[in-house]
C-alpha atoms as a PDB file:
ATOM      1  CA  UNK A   1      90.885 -76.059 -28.504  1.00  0.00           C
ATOM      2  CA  UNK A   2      94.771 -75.837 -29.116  1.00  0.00           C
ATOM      3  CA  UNK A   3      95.994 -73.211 -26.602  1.00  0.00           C
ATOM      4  CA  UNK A   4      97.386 -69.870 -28.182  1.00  0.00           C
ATOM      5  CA  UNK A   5      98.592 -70.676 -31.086  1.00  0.00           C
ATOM      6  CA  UNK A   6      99.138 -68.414 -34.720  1.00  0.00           C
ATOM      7  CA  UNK A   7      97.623 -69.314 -36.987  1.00  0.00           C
ATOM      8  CA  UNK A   8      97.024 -67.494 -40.940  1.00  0.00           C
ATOM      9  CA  UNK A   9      93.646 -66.679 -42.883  1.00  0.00           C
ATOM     10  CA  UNK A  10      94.125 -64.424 -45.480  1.00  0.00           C
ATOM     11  CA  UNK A  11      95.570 -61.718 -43.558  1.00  0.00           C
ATOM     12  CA  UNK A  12      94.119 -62.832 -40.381  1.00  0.00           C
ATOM     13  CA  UNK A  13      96.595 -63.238 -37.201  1.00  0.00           C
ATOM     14  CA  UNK A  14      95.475 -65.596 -34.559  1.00  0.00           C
ATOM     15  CA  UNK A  15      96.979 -66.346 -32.576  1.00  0.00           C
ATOM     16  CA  UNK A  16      98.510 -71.764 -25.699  1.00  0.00           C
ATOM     17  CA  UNK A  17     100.903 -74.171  -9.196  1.00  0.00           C
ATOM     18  CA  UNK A  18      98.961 -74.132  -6.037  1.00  0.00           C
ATOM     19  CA  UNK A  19      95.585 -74.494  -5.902  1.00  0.00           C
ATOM     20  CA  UNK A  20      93.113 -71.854  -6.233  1.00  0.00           C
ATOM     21  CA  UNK A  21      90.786 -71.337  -3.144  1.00  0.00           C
ATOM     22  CA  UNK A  22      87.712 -72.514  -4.456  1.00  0.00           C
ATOM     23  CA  UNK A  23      84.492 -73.904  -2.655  1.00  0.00           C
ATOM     24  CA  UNK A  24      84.763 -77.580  -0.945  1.00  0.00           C
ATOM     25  CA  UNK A  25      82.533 -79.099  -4.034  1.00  0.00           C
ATOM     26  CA  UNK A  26      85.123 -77.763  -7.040  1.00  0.00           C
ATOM     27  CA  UNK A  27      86.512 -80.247  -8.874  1.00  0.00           C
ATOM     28  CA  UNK A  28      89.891 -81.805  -7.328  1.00  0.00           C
ATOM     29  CA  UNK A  29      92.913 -80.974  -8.156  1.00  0.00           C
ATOM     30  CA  UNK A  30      96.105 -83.503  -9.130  1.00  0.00           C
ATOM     31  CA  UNK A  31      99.224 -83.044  -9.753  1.00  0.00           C
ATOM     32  CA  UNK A  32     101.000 -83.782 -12.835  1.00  0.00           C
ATOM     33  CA  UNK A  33     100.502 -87.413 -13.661  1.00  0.00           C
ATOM     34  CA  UNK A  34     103.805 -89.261 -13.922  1.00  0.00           C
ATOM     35  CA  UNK A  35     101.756 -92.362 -16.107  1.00  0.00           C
ATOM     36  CA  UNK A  36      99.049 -91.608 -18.895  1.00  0.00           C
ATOM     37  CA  UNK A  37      96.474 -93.433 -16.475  1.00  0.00           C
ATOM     38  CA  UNK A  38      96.492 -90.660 -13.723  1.00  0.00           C
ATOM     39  CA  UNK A  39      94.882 -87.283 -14.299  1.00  0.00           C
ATOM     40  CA  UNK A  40      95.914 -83.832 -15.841  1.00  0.00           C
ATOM     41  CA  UNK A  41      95.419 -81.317 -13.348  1.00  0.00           C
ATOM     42  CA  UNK A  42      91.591 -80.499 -13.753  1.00  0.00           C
ATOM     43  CA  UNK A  43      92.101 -76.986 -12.981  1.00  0.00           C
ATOM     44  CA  UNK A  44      93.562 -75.136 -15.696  1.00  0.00           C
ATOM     45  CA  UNK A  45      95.863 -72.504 -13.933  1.00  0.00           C
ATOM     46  CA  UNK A  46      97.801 -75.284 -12.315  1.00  0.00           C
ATOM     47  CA  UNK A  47      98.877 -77.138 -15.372  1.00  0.00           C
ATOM     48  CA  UNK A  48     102.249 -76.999 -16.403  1.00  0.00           C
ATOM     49  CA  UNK A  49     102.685 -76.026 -20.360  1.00  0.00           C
ATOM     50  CA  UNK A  50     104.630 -79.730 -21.438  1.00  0.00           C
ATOM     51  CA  UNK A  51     102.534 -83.062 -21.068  1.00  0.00           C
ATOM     52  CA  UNK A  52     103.265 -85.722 -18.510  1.00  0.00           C
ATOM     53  CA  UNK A  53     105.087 -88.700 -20.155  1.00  0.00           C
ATOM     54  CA  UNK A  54     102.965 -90.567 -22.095  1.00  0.00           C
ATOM     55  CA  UNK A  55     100.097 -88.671 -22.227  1.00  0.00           C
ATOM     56  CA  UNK A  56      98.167 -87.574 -25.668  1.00  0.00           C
ATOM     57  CA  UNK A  57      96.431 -84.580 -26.404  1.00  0.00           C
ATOM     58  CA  UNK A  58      94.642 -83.758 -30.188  1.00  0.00           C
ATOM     59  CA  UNK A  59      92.878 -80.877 -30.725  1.00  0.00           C
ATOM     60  CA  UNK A  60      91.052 -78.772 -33.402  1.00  0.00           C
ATOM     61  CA  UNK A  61      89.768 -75.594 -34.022  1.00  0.00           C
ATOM     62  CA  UNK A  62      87.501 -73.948 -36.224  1.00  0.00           C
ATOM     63  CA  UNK A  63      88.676 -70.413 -37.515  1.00  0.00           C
ATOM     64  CA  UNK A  64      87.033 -67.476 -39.075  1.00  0.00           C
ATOM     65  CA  UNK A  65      88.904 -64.434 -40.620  1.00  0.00           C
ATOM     66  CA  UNK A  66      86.754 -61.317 -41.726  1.00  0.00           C
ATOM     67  CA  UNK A  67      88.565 -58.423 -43.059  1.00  0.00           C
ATOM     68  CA  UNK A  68      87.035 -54.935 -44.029  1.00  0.00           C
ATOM     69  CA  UNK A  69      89.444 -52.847 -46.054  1.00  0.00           C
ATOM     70  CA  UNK A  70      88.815 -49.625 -47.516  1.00  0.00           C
ATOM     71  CA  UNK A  71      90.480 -49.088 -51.133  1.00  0.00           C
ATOM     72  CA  UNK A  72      89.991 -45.416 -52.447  1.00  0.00           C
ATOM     73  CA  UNK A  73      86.961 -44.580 -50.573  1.00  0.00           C
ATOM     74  CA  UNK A  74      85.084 -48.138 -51.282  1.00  0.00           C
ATOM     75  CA  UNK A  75      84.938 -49.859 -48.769  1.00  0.00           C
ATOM     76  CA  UNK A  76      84.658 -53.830 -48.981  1.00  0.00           C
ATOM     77  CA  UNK A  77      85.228 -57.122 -46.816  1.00  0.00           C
ATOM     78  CA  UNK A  78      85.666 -60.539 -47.464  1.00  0.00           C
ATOM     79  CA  UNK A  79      85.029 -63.486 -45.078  1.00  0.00           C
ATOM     80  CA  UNK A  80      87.537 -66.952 -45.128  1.00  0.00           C
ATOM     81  CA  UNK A  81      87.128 -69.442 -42.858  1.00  0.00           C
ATOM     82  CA  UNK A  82      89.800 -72.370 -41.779  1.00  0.00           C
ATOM     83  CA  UNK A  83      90.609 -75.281 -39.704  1.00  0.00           C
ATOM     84  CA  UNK A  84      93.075 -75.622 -37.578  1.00  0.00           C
ATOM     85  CA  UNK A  85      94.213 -79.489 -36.226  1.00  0.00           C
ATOM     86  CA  UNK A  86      97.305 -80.698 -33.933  1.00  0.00           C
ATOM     87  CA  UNK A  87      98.293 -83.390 -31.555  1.00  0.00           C
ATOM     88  CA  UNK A  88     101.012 -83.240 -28.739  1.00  0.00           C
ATOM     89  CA  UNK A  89     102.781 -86.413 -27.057  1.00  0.00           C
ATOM     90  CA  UNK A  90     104.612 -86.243 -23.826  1.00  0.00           C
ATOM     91  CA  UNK A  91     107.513 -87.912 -24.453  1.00  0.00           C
ATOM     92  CA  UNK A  92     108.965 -88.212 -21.341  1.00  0.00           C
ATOM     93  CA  UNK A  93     107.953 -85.668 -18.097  1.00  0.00           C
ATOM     94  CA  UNK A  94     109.626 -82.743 -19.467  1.00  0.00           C
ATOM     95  CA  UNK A  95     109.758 -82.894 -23.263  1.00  0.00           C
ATOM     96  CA  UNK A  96     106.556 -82.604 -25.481  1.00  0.00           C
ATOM     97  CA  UNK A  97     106.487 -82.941 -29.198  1.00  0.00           C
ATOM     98  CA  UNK A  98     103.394 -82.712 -31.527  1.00  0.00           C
ATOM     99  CA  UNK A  99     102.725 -81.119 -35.282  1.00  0.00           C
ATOM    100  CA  UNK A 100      99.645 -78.771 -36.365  1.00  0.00           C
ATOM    101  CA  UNK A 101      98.308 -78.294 -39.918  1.00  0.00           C
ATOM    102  CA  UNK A 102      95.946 -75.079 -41.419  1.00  0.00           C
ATOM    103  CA  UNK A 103      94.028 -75.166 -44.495  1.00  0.00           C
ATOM    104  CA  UNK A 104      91.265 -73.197 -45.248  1.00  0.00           C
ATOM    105  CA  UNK A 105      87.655 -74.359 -46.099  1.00  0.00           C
ATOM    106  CA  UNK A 106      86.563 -70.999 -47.815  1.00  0.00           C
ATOM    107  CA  UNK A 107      87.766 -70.847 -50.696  1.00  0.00           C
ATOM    108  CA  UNK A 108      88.843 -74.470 -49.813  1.00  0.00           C
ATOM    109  CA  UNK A 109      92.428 -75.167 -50.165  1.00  0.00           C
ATOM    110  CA  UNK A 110      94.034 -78.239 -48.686  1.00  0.00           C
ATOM    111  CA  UNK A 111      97.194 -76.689 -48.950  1.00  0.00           C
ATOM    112  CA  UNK A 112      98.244 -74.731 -45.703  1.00  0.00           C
ATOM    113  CA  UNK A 113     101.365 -74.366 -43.234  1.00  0.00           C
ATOM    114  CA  UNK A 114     102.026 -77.794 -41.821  1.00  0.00           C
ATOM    115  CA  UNK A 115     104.029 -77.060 -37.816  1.00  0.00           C
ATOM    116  CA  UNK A 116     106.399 -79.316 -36.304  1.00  0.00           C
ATOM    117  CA  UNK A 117     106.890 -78.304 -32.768  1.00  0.00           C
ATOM    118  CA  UNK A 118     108.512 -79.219 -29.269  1.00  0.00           C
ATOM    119  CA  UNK A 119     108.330 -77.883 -25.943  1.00  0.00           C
ATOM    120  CA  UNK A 120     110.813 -78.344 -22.617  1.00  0.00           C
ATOM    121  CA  UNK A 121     110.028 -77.689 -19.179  1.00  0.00           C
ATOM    122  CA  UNK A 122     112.085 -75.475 -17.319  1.00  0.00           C
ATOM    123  CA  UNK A 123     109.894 -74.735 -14.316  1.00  0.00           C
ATOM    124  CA  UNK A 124     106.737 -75.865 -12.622  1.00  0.00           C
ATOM    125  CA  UNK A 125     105.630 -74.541  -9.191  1.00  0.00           C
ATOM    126  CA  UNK A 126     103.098 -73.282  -7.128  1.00  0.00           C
ATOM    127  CA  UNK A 127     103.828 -70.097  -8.445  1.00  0.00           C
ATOM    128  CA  UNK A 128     105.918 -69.873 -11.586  1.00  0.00           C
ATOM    129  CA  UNK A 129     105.050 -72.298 -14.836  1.00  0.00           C
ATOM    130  CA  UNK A 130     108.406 -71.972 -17.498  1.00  0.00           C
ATOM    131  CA  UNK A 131     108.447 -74.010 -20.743  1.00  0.00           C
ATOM    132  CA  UNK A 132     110.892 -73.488 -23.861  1.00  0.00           C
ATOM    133  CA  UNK A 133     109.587 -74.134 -27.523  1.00  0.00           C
ATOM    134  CA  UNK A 134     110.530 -74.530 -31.336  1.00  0.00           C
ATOM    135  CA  UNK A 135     108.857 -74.968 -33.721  1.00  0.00           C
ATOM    136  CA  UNK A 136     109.165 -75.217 -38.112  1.00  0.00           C
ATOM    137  CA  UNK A 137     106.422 -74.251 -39.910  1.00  0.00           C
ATOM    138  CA  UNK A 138     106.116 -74.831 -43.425  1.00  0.00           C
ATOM    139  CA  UNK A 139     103.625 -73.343 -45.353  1.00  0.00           C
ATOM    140  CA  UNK A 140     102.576 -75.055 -48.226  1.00  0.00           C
ATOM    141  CA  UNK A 141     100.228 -72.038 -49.804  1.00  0.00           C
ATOM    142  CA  UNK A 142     102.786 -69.420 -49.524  1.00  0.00           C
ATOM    143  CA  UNK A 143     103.393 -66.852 -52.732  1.00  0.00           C
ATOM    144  CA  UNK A 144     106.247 -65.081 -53.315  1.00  0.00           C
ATOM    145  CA  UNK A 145     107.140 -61.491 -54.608  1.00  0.00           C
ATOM    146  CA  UNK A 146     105.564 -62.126 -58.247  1.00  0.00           C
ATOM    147  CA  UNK A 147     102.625 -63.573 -56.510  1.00  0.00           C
ATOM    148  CA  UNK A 148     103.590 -67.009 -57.568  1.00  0.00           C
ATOM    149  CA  UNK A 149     103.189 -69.782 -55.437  1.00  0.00           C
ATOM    150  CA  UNK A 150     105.778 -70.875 -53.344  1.00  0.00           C
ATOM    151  CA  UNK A 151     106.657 -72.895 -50.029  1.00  0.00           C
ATOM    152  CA  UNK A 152     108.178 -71.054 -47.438  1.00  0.00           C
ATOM    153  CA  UNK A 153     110.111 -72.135 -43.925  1.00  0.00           C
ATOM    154  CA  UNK A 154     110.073 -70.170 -40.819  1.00  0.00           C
ATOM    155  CA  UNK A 155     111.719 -70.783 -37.352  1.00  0.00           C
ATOM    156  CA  UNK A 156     108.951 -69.365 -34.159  1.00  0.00           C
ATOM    157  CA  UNK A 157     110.895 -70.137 -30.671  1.00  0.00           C
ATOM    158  CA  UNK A 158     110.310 -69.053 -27.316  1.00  0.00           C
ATOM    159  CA  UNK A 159     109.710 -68.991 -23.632  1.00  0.00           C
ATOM    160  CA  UNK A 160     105.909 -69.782 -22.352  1.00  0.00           C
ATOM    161  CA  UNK A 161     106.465 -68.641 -19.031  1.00  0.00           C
ATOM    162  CA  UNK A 162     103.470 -67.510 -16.306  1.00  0.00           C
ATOM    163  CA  UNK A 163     103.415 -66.352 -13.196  1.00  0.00           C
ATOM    164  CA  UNK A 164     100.336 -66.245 -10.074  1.00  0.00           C
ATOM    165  CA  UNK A 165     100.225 -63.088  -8.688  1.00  0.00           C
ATOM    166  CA  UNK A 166      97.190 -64.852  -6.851  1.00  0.00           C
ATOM    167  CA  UNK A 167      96.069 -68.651  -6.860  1.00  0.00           C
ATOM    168  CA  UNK A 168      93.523 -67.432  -9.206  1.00  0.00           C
ATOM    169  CA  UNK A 169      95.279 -64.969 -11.298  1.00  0.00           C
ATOM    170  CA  UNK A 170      98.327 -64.886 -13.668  1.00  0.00           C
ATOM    171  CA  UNK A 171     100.367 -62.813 -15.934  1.00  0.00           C
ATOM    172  CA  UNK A 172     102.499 -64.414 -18.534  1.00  0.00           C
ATOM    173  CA  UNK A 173     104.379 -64.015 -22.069  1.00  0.00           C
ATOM    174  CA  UNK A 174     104.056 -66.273 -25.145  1.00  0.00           C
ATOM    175  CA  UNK A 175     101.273 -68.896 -24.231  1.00  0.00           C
ATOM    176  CA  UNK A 176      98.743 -68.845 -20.628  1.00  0.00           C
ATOM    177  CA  UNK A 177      98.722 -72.351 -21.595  1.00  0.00           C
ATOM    178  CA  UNK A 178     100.033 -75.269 -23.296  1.00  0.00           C
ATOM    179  CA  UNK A 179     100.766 -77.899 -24.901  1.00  0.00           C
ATOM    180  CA  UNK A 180     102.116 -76.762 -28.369  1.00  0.00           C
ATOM    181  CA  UNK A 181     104.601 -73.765 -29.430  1.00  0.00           C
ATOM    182  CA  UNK A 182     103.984 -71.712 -26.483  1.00  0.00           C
ATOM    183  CA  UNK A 183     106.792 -69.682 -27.030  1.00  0.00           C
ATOM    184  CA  UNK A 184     106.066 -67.225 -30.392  1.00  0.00           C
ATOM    185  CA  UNK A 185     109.083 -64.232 -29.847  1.00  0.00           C
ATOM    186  CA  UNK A 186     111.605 -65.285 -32.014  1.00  0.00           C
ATOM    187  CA  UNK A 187     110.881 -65.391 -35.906  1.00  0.00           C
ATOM    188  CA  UNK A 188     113.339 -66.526 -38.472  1.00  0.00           C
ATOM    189  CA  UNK A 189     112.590 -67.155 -42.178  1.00  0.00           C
ATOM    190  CA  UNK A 190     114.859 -68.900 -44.501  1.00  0.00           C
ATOM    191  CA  UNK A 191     114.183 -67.632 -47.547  1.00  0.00           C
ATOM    192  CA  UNK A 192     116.643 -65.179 -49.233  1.00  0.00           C
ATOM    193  CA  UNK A 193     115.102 -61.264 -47.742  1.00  0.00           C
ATOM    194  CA  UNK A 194     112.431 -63.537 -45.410  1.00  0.00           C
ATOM    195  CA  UNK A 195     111.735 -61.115 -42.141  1.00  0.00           C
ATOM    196  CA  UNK A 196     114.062 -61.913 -38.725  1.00  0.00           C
ATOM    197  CA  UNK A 197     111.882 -60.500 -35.549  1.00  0.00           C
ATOM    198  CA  UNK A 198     111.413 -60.625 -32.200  1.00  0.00           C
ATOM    199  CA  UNK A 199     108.186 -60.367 -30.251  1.00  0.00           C
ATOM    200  CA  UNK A 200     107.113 -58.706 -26.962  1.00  0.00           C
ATOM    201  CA  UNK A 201     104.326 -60.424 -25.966  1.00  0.00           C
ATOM    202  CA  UNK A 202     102.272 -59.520 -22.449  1.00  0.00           C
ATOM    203  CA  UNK A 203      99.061 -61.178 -20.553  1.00  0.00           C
ATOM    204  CA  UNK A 204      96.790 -62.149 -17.931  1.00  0.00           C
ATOM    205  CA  UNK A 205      94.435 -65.004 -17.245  1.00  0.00           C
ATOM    206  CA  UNK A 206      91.912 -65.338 -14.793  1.00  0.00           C
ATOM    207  CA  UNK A 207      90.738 -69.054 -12.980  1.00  0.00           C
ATOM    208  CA  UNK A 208      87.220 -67.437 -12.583  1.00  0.00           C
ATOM    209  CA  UNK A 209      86.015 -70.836 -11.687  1.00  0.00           C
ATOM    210  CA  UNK A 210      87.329 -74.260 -11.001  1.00  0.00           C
ATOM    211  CA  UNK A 211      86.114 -74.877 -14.981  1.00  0.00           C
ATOM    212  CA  UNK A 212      86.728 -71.779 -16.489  1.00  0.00           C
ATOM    213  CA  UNK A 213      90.041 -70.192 -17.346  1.00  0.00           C
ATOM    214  CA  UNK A 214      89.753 -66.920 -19.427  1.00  0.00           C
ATOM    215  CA  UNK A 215      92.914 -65.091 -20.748  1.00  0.00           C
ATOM    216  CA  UNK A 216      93.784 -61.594 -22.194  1.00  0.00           C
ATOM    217  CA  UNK A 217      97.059 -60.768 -24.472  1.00  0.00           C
ATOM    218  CA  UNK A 218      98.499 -58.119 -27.031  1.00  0.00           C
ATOM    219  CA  UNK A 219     101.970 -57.603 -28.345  1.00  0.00           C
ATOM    220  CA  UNK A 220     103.814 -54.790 -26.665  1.00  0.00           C
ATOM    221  CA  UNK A 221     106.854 -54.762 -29.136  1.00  0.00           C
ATOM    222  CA  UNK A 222     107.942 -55.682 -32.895  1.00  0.00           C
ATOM    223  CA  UNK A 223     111.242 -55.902 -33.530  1.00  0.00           C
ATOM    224  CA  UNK A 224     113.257 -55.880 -36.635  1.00  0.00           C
ATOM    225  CA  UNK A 225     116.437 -58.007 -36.224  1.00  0.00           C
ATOM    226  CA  UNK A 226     116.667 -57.985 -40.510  1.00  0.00           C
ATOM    227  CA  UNK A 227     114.049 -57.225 -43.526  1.00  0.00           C
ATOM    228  CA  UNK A 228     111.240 -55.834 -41.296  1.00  0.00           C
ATOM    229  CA  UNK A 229     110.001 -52.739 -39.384  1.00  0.00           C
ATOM    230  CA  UNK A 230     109.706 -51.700 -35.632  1.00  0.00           C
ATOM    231  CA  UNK A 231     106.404 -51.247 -34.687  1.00  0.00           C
ATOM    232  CA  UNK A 232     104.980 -50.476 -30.791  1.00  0.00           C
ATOM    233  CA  UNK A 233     101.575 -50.696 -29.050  1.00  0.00           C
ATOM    234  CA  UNK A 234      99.998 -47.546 -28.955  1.00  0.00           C
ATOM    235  CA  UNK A 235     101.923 -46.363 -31.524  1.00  0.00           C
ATOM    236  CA  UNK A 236     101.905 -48.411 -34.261  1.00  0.00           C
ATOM    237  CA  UNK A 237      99.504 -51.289 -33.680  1.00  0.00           C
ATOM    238  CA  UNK A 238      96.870 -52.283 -31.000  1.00  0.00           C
ATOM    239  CA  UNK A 239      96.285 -56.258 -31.168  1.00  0.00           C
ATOM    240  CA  UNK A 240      94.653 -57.838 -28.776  1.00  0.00           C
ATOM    241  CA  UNK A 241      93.490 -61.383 -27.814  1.00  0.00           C
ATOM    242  CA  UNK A 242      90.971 -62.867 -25.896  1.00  0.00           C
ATOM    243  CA  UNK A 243      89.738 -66.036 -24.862  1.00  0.00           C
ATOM    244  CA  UNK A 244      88.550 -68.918 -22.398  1.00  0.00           C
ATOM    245  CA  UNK A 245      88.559 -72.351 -21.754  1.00  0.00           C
ATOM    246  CA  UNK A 246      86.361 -74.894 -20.420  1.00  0.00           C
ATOM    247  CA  UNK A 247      87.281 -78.262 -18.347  1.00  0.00           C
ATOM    248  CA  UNK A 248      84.363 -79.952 -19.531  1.00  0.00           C
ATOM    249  CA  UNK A 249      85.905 -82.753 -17.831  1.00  0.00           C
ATOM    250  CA  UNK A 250      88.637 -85.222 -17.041  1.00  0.00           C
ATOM    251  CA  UNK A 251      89.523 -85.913 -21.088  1.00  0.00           C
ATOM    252  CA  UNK A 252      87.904 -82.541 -22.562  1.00  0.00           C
ATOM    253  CA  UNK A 253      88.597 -78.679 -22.883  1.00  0.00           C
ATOM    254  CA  UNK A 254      86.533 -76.403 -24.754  1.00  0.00           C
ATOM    255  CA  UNK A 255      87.250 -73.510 -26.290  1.00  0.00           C
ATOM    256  CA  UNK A 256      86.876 -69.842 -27.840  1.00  0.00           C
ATOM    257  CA  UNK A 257      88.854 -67.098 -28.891  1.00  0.00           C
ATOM    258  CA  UNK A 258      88.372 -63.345 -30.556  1.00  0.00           C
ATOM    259  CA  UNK A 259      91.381 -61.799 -32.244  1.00  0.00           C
ATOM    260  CA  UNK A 260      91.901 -57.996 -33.150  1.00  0.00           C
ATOM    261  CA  UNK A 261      95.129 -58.363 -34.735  1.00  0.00           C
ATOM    262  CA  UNK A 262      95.398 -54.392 -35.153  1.00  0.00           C
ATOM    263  CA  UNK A 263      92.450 -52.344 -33.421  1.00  0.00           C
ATOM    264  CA  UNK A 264      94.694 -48.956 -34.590  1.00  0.00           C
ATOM    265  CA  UNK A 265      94.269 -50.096 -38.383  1.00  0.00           C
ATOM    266  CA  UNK A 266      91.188 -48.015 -39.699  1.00  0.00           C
ATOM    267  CA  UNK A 267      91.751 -48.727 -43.481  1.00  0.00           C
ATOM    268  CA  UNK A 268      91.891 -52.741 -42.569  1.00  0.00           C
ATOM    269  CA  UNK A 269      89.736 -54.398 -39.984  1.00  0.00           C
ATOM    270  CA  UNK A 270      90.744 -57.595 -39.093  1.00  0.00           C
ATOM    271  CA  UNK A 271      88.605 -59.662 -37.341  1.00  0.00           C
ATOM    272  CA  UNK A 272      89.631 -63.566 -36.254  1.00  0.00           C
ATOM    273  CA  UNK A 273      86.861 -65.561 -33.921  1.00  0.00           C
ATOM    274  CA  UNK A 274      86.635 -69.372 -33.565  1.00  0.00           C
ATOM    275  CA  UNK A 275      85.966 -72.294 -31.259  1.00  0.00           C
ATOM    276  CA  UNK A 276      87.916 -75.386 -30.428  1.00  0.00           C
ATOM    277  CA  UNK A 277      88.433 -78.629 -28.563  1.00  0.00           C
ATOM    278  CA  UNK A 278      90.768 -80.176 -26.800  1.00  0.00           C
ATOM    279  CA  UNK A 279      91.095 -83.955 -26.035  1.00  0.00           C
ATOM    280  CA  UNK A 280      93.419 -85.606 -23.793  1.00  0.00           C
ATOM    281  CA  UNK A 281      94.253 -89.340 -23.635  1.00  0.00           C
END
């Protein structure tokens, strides 16, 4: 499963160091490999967010978006569900680059936003894990004001940074993990009155065993740079994220996520859960 990313159905928000103490039979831990033939780190806490050179990783996940809404005292929902696929290459040590594409199955449309993305190191050590990202995504099933459809571009950068309070535990902004656009603060559209904003986004994840990785994450801040509105946890919203991955083994991650993109929101529940895989070559 693709690590953290955001991705749209309907109104649905989705949303990627020293070894942990484990027991002498836990699966061994490598460090980043500098040639495709040599291991990622098997635990997932100690990888860093960018790819060694050479390295592949494709990944997919399936997505499903149920939304209750209540429209002058009816209340209704409606179900969509989507898939989600991407690929990342390490292009050399420090620089990854990949693209993702969404489309949804129910009502099917193969039209969806279409990511191009890249990520840079800036930090990788026992304790602290620092990667920059950008990424373009163009959505392909966009509408505009009139309810036409339209395509739309939008900028997403960022910092995916994490740091160990423990070898076990972490807290981090943007991504717990990567590959991919790890870093999802800064949003920039380019059409004429398209929103400018800036995220403040807050986690933890847990190593609870030498396989599994689970992770926790909301969005403390949104902030209107043009064409938007402030909003603040507690206050205005309550999203929160939750998730875990698997090391099934050397090549494979697995995957699941649940996604409350506003838990303050009692005329619209939203309601995003899924599963995912993650291959690396």
């Amino acid at each position: 499963m693709h690590r953290f990313h955001m991705v749209v159905l309907g109104t649905g928000l989705l949303w990627g160091a020293s070894v942990p103490a484990f027991a002498d039979d836990a699966v061994t831990s490598t460090t980043p490999a500098e040639s495709p033939m040599e291991p990622w780190p098997d635990v997932i806490i100690e990888r860093p967010y960018v790819l060694p050179a050479g390295m592949l990783a494709a990944y997919a996940d399936l997505e499903v978006a149920r939304i209750s809404f209540d429209v002058a005292g009816m209340s209704d929902s409606v179900t969509e569900e989507g898939l989600h696929l991407g690929a990342g290459y390490g292009v050399t040590d420090k620089i990854t680059a990949g693209f993702e594409y969404a489309f949804a199955l129910h009502e099917f449309e193969i039209k969806g936003p279409l990511t191009l993305w890249g990520e840079l190191k800036l930090a990788h050590t026992d304790k602290l894990n620092i990667a920059a990202s950008a990424a373009l995504v163009v959505d392909l099933n966009a509408s505009d004001a009139m309810g036409m459809s339209t395509t739309t571009e939008t900028l997403v950068a960022g910092l995916g940074a994490a740091y160990k309070l423990t070898p076990t535990f972490e807290v981090f902004t943007g991504s717990p993990v990567g590959p991919g656009p790890v870093g999802q603060h800064l949003q920039i559209g380019f059409q004429s009155g398209a929103p400018i904003t800036f995220d403040v986004l807050a986690g933890a994840g847990l190593q609870a065993t030498p396989q599994l990785f689970a992770y926790a994450s909301t969005n403390l801040a949104h902030i209107s740079i043009s064409n938007s509105a402030n909003g603040f946890f507690g206050a205005d919203f309550i999203p929160l994220s939750v998730g875990a991955f698997y090391a099934a083994n050397k090549q494979l991650d697995l995957g699941v996520f649940l996604n409350f993109p506003d838990l303050k929101n009692a005329q619209l529940d939203v309601l995003v859960f899924g599963a995912g895989l993650t291959w690396f070559k």
